[in-house]
Protein backbone atom coordinates (compact mmCIF):
# COMPACT_ATOMS: atom_id res chain seq x y z
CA UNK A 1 -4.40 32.78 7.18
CA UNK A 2 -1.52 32.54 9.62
CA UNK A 3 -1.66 30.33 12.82
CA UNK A 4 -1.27 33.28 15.12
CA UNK A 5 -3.33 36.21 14.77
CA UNK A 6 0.16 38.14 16.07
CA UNK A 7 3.85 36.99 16.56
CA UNK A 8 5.89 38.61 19.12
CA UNK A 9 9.54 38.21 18.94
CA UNK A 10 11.82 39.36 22.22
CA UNK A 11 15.25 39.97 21.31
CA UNK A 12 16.88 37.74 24.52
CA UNK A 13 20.46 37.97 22.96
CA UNK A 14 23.26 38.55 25.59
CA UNK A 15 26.60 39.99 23.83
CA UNK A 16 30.28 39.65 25.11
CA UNK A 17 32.99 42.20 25.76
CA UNK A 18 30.36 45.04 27.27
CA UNK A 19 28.58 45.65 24.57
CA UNK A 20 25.01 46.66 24.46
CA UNK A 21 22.18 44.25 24.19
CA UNK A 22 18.55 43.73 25.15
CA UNK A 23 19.80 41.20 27.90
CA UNK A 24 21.14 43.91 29.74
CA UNK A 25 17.65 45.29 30.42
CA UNK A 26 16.35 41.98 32.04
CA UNK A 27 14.55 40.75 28.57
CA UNK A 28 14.40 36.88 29.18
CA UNK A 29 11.95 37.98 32.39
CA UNK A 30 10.22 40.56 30.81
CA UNK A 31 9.72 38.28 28.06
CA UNK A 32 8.75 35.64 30.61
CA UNK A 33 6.28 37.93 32.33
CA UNK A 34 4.12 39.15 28.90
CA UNK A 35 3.65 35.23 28.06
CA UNK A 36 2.06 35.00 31.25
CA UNK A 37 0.06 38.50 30.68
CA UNK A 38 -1.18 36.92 27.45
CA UNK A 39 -2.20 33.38 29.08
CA UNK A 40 -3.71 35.10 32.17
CA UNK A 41 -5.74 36.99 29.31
CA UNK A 42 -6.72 34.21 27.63
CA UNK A 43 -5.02 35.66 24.31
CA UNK A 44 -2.65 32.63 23.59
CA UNK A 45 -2.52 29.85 21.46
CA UNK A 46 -4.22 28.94 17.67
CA UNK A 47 -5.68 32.17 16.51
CA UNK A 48 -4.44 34.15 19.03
CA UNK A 49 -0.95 35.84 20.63
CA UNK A 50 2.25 33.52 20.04
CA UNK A 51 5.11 35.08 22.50
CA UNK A 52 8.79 33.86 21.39
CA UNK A 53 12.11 34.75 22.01
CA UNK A 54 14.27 35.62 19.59
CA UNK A 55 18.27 35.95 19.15
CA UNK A 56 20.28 39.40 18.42
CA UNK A 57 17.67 41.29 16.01
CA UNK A 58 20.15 43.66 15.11
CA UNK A 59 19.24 46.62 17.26
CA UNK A 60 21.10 46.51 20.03
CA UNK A 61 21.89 49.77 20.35
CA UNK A 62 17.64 50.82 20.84
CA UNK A 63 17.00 47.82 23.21
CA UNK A 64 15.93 46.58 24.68
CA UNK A 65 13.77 45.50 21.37
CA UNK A 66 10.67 43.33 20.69
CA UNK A 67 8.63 43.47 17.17
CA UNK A 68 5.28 42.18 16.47
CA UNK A 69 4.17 40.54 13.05
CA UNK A 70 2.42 40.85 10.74
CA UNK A 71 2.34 44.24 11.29
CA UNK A 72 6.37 44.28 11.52
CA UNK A 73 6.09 46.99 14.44
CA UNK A 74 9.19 47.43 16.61
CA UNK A 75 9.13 48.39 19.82
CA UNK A 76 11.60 49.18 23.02
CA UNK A 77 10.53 48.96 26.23
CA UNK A 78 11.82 50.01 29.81
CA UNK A 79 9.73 47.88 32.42
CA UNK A 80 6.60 45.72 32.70
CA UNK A 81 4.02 49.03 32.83
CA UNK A 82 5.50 49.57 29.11
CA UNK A 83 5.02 45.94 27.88
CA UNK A 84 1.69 46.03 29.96
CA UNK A 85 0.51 49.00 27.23
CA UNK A 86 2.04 47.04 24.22
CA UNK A 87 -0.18 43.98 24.96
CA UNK A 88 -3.53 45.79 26.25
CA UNK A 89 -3.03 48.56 22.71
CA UNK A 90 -1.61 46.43 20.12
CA UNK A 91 -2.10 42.97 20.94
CA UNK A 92 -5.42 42.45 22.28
CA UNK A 93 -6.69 46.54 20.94
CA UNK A 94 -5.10 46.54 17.51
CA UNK A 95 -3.62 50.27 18.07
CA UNK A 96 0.18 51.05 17.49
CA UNK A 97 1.34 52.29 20.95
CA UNK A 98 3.62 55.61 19.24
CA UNK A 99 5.65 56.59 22.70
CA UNK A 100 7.39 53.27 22.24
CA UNK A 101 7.58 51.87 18.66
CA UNK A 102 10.81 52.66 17.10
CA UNK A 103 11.16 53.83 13.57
């Protein structure tokens, strides 16, 4: 059995020279915010929801990106409302939320 129940990783990276990443679309606060979602839930820690940030995972062009294990489900997201849904479907409901997971 794995400490966390699910592991969230938020790509955070920030590239050089213009090109796209996740940082672009605000991800160290939106990453910021859903670790707070998950606390104010009461869905973090042994067991439960770990929320980390992660470097360049390699889709920068789809970003921003975050993917959840174990399922190894990516998703992108385009504000808080979107990350709200990720947490309250997959998270804490167990359902894939299809408008936003990536292939």
């Amino acid at each position: 059995m794995s400490y966390f129940k699910k592991h969230v990783f938020f790509c955070i990276n920030q590239r050089e020279n213009n090109e796209a990443c996740c940082q672009d679309f605000c991800a160290s606060d939106v990453h910021a915010y859903a670790k707070q979602r998950i606390k104010e839930l009461g869905q973090s820690g042994a067991g439960k929801v770990r929320m980390n940030k992660a470097g360049c995972l390699d889709r920068c062009n789809e970003g921003p990106v975050l993917v959840v294990y174990p399922e190894g489900v990516w998703y992108t997201y385009v504000d808080k409302t979107d990350i709200d849904e990720i947490i309250e479907k997959h998270l804490v409901g167990g359902d894939i939320v299809q408008r936003l997971r990536l292939p």
